[in-house]
PDB file of N, CA and C in Angstrom:
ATOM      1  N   UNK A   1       0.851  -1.184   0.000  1.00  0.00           N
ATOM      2  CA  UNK A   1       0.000   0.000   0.000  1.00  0.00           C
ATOM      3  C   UNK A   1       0.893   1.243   0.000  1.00  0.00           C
ATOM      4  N   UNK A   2       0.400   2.048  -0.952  1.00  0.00           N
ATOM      5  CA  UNK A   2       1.349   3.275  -0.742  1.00  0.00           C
ATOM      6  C   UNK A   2       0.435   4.061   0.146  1.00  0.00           C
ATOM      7  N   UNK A   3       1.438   4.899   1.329  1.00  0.00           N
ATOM      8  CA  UNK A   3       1.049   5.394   2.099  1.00  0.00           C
ATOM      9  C   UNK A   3       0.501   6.619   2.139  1.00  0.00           C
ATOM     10  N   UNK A   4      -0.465   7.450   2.189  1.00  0.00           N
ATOM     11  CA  UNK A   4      -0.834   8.559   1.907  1.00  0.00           C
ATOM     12  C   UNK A   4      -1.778   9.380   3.112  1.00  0.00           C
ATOM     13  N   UNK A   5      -2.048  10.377   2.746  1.00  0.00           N
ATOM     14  CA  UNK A   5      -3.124  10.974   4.132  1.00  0.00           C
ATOM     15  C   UNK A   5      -4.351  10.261   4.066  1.00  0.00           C
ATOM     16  N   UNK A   6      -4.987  10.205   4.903  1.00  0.00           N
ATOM     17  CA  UNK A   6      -6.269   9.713   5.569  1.00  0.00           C
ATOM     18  C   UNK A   6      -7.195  10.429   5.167  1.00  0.00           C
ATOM     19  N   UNK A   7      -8.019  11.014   3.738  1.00  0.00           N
ATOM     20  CA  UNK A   7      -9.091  12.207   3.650  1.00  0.00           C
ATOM     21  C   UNK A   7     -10.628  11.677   3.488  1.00  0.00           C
ATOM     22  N   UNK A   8     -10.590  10.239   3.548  1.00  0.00           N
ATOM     23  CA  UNK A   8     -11.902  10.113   3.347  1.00  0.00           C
ATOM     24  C   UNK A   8     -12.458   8.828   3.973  1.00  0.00           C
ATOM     25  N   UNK A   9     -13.898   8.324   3.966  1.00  0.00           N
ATOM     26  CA  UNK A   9     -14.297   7.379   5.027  1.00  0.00           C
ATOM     27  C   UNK A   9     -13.490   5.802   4.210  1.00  0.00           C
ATOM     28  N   UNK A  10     -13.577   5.827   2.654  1.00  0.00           N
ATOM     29  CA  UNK A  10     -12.848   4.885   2.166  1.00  0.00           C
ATOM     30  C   UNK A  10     -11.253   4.674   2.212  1.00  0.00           C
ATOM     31  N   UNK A  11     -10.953   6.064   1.917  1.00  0.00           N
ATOM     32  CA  UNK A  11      -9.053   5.792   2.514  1.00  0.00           C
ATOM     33  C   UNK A  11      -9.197   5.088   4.170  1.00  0.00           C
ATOM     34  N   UNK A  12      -9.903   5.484   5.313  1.00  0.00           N
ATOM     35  CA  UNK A  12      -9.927   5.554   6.173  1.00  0.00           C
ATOM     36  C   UNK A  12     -10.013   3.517   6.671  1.00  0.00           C
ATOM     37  N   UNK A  13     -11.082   2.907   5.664  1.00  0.00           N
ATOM     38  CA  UNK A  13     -11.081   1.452   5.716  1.00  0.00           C
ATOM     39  C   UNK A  13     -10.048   1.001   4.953  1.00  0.00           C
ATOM     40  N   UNK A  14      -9.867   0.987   3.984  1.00  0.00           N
ATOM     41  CA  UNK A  14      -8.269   0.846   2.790  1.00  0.00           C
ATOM     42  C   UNK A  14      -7.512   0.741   3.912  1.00  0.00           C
ATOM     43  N   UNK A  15      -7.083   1.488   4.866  1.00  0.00           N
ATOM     44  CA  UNK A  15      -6.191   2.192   5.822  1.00  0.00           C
ATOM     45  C   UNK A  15      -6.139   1.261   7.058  1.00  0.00           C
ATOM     46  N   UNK A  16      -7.293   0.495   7.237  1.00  0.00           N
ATOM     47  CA  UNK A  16      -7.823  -0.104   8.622  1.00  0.00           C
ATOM     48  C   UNK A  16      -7.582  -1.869   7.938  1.00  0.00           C
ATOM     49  N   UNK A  17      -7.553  -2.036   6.720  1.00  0.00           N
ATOM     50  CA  UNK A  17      -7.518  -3.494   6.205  1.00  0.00           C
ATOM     51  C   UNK A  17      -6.146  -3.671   5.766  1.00  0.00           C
ATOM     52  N   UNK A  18      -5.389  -2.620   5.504  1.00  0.00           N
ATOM     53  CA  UNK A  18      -3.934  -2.930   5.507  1.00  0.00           C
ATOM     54  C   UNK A  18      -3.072  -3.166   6.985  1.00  0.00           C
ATOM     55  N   UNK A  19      -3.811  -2.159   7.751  1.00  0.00           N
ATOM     56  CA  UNK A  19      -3.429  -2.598   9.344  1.00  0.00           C
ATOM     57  C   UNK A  19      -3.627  -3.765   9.442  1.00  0.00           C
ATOM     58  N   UNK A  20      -4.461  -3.799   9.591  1.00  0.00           N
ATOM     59  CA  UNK A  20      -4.853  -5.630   9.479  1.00  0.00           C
ATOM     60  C   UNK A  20      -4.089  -6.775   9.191  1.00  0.00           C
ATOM     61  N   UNK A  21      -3.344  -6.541   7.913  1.00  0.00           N
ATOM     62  CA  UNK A  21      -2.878  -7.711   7.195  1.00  0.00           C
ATOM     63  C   UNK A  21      -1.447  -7.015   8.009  1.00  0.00           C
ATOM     64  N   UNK A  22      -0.726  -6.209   8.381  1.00  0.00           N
ATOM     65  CA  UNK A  22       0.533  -5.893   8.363  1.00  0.00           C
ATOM     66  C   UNK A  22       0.030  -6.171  10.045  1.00  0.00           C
ATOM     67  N   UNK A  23      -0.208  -6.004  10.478  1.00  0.00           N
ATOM     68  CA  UNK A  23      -0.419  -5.944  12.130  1.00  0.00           C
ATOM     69  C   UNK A  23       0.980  -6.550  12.801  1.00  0.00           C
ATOM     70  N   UNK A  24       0.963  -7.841  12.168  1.00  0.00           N
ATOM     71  CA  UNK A  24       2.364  -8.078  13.319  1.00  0.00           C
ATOM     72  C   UNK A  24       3.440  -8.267  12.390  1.00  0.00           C
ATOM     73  N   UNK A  25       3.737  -7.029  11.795  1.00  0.00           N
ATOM     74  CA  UNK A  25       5.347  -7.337  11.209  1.00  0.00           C
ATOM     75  C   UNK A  25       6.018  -6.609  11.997  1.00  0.00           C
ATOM     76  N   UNK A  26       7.215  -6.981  11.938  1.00  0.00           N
ATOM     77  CA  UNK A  26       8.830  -6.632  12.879  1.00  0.00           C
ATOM     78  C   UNK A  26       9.005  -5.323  12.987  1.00  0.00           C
ATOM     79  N   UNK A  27       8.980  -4.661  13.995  1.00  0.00           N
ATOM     80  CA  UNK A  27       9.717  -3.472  14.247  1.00  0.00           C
ATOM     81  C   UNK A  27      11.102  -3.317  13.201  1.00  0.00           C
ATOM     82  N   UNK A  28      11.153  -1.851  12.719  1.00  0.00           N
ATOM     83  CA  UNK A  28      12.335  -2.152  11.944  1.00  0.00           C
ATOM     84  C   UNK A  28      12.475  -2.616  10.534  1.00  0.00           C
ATOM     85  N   UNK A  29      11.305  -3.261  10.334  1.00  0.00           N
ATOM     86  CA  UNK A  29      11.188  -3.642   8.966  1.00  0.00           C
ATOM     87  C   UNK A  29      10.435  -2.795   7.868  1.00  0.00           C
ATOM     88  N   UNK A  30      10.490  -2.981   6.643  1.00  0.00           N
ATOM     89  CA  UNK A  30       9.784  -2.186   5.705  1.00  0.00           C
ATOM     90  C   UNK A  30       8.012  -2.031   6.298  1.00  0.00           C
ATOM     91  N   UNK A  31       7.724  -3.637   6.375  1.00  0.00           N
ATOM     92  CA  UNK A  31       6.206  -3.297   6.407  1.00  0.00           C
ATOM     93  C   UNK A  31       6.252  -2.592   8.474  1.00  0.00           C
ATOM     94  N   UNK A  32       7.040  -3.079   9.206  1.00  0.00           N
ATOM     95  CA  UNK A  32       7.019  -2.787  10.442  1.00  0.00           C
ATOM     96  C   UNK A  32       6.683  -0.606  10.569  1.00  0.00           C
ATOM     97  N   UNK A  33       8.018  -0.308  10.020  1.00  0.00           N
ATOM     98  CA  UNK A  33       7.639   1.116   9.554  1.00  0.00           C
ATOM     99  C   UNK A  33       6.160   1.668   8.673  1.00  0.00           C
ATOM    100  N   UNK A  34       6.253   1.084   7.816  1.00  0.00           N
ATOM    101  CA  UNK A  34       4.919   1.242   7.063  1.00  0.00           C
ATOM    102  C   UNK A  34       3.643   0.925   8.193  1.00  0.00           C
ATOM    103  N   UNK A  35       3.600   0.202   9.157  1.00  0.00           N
ATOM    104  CA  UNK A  35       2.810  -0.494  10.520  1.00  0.00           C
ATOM    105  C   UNK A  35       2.769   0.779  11.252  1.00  0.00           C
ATOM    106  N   UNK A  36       3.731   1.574  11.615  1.00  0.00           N
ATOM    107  CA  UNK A  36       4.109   2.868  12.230  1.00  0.00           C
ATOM    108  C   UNK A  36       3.515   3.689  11.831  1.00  0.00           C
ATOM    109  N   UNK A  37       3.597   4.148  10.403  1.00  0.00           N
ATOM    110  CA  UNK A  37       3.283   5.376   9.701  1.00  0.00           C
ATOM    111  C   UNK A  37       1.711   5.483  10.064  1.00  0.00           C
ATOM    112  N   UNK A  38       0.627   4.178   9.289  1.00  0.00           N
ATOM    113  CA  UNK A  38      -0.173   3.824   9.079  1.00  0.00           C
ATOM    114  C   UNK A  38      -1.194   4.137  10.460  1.00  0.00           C
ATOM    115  N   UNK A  39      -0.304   3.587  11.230  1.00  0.00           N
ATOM    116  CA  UNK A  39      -1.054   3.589  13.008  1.00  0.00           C
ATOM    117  C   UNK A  39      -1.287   5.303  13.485  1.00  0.00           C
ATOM    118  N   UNK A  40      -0.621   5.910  13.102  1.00  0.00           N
ATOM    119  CA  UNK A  40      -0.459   7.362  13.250  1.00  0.00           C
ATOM    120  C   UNK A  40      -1.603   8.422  12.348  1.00  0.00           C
ATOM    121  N   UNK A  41      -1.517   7.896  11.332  1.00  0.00           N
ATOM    122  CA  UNK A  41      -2.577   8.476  10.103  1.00  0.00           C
ATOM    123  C   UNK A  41      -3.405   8.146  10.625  1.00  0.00           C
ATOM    124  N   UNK A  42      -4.378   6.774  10.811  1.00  0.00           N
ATOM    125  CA  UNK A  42      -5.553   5.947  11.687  1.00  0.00           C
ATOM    126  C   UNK A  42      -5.942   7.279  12.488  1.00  0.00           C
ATOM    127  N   UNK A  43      -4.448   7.496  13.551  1.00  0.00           N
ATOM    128  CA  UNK A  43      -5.559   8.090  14.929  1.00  0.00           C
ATOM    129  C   UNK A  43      -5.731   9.244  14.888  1.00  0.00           C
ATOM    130  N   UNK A  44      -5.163  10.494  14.073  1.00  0.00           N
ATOM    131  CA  UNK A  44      -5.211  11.549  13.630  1.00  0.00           C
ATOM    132  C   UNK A  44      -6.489  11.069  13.162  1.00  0.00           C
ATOM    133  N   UNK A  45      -6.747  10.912  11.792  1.00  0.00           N
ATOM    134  CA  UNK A  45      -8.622  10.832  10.794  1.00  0.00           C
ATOM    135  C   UNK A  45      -9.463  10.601  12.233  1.00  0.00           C
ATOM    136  N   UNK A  46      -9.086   9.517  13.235  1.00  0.00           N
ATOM    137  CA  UNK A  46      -9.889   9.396  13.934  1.00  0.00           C
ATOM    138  C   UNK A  46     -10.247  10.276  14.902  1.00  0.00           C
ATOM    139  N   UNK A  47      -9.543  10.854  15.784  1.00  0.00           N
ATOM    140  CA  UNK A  47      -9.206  11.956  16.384  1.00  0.00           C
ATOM    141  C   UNK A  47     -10.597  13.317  15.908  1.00  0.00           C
ATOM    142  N   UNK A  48     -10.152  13.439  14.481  1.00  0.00           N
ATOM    143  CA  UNK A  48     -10.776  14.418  13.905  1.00  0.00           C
ATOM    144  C   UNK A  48     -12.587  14.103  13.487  1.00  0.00           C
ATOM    145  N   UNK A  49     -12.779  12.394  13.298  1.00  0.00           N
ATOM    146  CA  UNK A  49     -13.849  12.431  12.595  1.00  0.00           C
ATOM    147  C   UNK A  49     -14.447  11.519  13.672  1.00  0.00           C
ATOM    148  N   UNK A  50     -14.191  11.271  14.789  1.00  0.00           N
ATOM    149  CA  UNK A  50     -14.678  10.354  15.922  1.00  0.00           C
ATOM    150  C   UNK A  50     -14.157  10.724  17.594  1.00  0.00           C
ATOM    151  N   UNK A  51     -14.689  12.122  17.416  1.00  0.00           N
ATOM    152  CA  UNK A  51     -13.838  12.709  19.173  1.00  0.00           C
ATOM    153  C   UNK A  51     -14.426  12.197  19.967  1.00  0.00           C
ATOM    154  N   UNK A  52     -13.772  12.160  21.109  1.00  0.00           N
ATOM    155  CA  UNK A  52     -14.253  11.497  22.516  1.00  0.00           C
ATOM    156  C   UNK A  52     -13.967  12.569  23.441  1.00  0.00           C
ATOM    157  N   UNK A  53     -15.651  13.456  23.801  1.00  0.00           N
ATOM    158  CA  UNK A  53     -15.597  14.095  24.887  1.00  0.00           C
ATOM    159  C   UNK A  53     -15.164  13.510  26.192  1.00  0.00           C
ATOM    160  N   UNK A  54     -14.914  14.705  26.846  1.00  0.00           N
ATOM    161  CA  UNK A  54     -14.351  14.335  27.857  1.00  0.00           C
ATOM    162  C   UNK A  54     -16.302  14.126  29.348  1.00  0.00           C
ATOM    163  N   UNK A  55     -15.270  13.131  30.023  1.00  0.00           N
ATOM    164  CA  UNK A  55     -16.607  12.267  31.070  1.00  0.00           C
ATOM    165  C   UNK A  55     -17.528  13.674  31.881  1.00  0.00           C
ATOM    166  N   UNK A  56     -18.699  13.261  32.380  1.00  0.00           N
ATOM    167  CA  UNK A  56     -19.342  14.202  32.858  1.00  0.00           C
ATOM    168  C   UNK A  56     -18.221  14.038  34.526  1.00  0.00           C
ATOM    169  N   UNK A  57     -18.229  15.360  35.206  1.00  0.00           N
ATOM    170  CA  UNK A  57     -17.548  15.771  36.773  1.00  0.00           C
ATOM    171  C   UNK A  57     -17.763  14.525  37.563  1.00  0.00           C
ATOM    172  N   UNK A  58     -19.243  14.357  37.765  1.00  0.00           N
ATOM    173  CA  UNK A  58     -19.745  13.870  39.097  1.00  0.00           C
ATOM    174  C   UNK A  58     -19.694  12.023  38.648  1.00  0.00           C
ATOM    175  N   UNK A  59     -19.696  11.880  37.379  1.00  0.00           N
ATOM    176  CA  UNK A  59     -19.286  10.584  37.195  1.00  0.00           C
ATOM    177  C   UNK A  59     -17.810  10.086  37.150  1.00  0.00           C
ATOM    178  N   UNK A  60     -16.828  11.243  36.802  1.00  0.00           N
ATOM    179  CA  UNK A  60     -15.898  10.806  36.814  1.00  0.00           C
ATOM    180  C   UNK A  60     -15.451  10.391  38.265  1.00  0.00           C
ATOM    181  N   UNK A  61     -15.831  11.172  39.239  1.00  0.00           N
ATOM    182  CA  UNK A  61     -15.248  11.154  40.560  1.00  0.00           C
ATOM    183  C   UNK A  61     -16.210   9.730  41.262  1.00  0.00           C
ATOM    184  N   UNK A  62     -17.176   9.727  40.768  1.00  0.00           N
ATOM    185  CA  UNK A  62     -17.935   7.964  40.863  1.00  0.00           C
ATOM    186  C   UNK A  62     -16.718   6.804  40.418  1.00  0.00           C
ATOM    187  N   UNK A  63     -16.495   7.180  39.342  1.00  0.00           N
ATOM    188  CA  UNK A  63     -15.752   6.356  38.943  1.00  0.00           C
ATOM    189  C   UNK A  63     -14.607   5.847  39.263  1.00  0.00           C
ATOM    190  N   UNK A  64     -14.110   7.181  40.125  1.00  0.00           N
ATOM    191  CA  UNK A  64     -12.507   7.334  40.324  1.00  0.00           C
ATOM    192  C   UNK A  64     -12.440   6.563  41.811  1.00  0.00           C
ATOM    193  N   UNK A  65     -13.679   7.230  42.483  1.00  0.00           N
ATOM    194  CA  UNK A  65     -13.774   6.218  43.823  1.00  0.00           C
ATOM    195  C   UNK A  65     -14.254   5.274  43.529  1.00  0.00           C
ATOM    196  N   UNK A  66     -14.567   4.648  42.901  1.00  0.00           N
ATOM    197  CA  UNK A  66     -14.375   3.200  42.608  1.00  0.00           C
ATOM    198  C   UNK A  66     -13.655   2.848  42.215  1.00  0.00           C
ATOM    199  N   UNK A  67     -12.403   2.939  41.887  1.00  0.00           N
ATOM    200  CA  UNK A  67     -11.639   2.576  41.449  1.00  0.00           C
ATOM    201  C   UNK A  67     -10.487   2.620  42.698  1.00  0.00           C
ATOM    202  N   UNK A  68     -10.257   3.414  43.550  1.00  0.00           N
ATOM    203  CA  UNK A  68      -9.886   3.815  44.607  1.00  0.00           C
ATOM    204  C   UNK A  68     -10.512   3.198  45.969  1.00  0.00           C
ATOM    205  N   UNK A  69     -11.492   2.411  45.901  1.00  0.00           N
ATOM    206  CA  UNK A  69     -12.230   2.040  46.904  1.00  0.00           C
ATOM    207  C   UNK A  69     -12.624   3.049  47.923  1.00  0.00           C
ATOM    208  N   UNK A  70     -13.167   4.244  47.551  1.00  0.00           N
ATOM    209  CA  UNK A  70     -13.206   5.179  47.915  1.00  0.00           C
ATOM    210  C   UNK A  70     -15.386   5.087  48.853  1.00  0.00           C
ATOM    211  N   UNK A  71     -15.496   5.751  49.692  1.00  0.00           N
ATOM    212  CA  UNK A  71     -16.917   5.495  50.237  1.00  0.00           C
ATOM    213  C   UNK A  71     -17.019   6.711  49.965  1.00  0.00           C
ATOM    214  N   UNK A  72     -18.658   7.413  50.183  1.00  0.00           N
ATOM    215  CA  UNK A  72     -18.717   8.399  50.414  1.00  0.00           C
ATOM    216  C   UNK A  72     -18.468   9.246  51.673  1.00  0.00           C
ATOM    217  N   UNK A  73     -17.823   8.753  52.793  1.00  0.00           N
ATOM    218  CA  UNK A  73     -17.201   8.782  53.962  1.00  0.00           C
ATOM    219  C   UNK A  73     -16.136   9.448  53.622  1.00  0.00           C
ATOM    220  N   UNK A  74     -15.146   8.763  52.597  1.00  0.00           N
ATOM    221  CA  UNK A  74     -13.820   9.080  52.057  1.00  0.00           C
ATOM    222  C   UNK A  74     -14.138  10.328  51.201  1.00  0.00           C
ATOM    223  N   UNK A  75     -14.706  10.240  50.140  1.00  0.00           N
ATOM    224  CA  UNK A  75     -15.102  11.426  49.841  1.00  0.00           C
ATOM    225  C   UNK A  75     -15.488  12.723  50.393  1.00  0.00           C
ATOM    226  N   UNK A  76     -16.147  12.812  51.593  1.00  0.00           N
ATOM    227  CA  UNK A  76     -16.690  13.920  52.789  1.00  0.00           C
ATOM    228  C   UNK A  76     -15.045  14.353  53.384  1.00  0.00           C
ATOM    229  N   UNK A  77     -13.981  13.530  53.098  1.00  0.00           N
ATOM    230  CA  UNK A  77     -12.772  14.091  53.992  1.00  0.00           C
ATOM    231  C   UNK A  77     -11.832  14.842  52.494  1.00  0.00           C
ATOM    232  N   UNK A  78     -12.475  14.955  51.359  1.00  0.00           N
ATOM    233  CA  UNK A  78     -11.591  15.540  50.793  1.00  0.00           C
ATOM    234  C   UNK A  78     -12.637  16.494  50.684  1.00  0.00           C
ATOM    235  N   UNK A  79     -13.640  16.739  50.569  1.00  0.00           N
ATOM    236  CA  UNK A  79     -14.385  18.212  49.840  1.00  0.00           C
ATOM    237  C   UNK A  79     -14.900  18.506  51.512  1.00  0.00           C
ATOM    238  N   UNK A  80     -14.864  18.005  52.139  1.00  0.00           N
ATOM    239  CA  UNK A  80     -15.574  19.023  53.593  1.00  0.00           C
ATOM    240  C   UNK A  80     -16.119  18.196  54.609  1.00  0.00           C
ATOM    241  N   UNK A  81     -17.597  17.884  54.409  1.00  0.00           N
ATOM    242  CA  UNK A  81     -18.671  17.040  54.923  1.00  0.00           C
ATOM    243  C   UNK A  81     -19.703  16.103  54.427  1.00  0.00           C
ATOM    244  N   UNK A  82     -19.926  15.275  55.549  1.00  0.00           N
ATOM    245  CA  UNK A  82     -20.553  14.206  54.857  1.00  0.00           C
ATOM    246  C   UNK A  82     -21.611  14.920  53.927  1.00  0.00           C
ATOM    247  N   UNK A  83     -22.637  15.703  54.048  1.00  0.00           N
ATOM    248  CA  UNK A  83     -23.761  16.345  53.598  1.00  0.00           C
ATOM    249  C   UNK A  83     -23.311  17.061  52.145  1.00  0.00           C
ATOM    250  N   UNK A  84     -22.217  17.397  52.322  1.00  0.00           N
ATOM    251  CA  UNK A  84     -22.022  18.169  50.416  1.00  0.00           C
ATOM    252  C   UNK A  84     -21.268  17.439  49.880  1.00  0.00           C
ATOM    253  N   UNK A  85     -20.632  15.712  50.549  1.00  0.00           N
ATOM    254  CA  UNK A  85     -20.216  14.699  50.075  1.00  0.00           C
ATOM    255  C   UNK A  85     -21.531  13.980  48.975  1.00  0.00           C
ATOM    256  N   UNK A  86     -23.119  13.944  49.788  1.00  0.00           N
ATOM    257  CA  UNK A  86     -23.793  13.458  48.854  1.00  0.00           C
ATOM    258  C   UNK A  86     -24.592  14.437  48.452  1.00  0.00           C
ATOM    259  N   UNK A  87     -24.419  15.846  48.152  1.00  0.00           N
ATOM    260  CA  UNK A  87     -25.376  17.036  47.431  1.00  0.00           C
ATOM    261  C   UNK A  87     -24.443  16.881  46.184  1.00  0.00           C
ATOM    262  N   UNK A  88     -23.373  16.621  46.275  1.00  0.00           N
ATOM    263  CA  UNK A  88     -21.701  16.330  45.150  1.00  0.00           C
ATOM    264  C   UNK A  88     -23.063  15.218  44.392  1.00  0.00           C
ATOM    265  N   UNK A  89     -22.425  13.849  44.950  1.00  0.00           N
ATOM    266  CA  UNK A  89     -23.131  13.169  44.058  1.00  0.00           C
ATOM    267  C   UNK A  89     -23.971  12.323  43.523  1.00  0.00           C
ATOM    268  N   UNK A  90     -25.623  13.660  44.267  1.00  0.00           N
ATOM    269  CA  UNK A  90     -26.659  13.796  43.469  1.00  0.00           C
ATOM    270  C   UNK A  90     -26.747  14.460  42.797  1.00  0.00           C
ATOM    271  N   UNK A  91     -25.867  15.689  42.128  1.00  0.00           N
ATOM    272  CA  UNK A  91     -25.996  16.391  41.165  1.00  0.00           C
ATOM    273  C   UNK A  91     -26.539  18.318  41.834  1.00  0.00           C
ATOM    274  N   UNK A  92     -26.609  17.946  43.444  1.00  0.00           N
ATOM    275  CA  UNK A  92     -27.539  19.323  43.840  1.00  0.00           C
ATOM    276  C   UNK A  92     -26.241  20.299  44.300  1.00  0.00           C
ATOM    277  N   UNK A  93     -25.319  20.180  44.353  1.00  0.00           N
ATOM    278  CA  UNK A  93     -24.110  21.310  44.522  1.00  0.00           C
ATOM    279  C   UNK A  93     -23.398  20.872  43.729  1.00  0.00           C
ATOM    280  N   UNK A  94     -22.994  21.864  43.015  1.00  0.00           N
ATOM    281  CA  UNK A  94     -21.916  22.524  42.115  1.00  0.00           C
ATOM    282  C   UNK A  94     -20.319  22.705  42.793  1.00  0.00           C
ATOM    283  N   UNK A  95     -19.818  22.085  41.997  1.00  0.00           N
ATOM    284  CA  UNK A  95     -17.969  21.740  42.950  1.00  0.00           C
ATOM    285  C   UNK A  95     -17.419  23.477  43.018  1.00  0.00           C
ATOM    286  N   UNK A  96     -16.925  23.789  44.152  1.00  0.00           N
ATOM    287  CA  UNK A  96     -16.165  25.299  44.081  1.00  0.00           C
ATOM    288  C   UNK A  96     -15.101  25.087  43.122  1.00  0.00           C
ATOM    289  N   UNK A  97     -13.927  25.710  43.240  1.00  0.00           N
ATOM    290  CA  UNK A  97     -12.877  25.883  42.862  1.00  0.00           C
ATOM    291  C   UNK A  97     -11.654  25.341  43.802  1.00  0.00           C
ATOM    292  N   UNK A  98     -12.182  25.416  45.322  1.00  0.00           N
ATOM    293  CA  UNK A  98     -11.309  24.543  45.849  1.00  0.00           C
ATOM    294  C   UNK A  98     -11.839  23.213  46.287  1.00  0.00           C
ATOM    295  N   UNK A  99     -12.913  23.051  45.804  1.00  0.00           N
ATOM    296  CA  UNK A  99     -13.142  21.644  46.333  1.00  0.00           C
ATOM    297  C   UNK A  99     -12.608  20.860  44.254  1.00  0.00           C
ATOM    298  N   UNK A 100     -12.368  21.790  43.445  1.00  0.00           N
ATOM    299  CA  UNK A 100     -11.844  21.209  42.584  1.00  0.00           C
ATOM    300  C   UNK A 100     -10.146  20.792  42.532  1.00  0.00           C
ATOM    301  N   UNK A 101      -9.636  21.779  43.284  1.00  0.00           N
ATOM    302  CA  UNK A 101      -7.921  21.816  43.735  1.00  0.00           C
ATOM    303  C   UNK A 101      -7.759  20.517  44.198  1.00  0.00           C
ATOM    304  N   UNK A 102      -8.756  20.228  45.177  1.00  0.00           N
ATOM    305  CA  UNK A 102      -9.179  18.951  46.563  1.00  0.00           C
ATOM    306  C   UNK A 102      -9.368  17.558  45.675  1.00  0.00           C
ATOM    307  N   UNK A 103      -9.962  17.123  44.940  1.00  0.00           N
ATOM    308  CA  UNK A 103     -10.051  16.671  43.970  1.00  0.00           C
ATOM    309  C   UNK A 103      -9.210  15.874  43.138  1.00  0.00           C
ATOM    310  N   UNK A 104      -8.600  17.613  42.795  1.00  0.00           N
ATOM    311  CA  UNK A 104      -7.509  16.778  41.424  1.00  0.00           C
ATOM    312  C   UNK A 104      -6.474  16.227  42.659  1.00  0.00           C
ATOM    313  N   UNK A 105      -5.919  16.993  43.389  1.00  0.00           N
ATOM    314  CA  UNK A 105      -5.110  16.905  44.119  1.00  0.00           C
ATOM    315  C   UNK A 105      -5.080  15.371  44.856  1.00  0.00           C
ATOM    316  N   UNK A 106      -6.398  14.807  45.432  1.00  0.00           N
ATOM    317  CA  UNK A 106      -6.329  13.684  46.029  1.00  0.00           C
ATOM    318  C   UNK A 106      -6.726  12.462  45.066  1.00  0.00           C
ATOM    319  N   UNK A 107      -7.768  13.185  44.558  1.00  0.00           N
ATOM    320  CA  UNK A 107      -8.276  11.487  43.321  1.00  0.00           C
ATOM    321  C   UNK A 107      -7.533  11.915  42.121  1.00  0.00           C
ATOM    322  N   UNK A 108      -6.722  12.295  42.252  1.00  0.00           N
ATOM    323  CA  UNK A 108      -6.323  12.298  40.599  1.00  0.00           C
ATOM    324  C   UNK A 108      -6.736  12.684  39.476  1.00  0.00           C
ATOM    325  N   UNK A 109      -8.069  13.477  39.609  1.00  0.00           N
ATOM    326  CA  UNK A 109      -8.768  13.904  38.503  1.00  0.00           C
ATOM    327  C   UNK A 109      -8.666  14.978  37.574  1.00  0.00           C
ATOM    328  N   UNK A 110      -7.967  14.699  36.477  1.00  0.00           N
ATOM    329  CA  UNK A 110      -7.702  16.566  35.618  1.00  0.00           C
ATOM    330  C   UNK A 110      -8.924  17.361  35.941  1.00  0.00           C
ATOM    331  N   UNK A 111      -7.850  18.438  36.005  1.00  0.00           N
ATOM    332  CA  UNK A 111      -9.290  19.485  36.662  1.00  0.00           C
ATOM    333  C   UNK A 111     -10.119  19.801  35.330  1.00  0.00           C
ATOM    334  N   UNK A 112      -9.670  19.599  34.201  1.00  0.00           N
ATOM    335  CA  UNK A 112     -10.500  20.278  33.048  1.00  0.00           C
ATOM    336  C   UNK A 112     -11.610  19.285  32.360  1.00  0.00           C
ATOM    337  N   UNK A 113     -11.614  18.158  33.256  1.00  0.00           N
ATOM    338  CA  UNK A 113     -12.879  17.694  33.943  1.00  0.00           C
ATOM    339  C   UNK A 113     -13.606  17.824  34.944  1.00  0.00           C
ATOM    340  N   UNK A 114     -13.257  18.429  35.618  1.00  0.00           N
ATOM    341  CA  UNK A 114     -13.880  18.862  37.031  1.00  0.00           C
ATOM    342  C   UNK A 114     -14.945  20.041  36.856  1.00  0.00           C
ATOM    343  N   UNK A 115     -13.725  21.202  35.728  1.00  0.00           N
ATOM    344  CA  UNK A 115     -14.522  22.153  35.473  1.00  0.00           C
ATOM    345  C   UNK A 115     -15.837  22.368  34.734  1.00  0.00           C
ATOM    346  N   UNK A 116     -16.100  21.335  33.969  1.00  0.00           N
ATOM    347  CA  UNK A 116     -17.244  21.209  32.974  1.00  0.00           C
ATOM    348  C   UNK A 116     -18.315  21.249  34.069  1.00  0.00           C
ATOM    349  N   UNK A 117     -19.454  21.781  33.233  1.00  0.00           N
ATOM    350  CA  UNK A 117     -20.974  22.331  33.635  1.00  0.00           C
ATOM    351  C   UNK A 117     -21.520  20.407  34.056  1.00  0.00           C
ATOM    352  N   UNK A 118     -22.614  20.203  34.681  1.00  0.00           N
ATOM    353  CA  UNK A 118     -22.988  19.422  34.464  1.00  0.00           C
ATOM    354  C   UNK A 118     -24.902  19.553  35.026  1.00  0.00           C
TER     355      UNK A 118
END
């Protein structure tokens, strides 16, 4: 396959069935590079024609304490109290600015998820 930009939904499969067949050649090799190039073009078209917003606030931090084994107990000791631990997440208070600092800072959460409306 000669390698070219990604401009349309058919280059885009052309593009996805040569991956395919080249998938496991050798680092280093003709088709291995060509494997490289190819993988890069893919996520750019995709990037552009298949974005992935970013998660809603109050789910991410669901998520994150779960993942963390986190209670809503645990949660009440990073934003304040038990009571705006679950107004958080039922959706009825809106995160400040430092309970977003609190946040990224302890669960790990980019704040430019935190900041979105929800």
């Amino acid at each position: 396959m000669t390698i070219k930009p990604i401009k349309t939904k058919k280059d885009y499969n052309a593009a996805l069935e040569r991956l395919e067949k080249i998938f496991d050649a050798k680092k280093g090799s003709p088709e291995g590079d060509e494997l490289e190039v190819l993988g890069i073009l893919i996520e750019k078209y995709e990037d552009e024609h298949f974005p992935v917003g970013l998660p809603d606030p109050i789910e991410a931090i669901k998520f994150r304490m779960e993942q963390l084994g986190y209670t809503q107990a645990d949660l009440a000791k990073v934003v304040g109290l038990q009571s705006r631990a679950s107004e958080i997440l039922n959706k009825k208070r809106k995160l400040s600015i430092d309970m977003i600092r609190q946040l990224h800072s302890k669960l790990k959460i980019p704040t430019d998820v935190l900041i979105q409306s929800y």
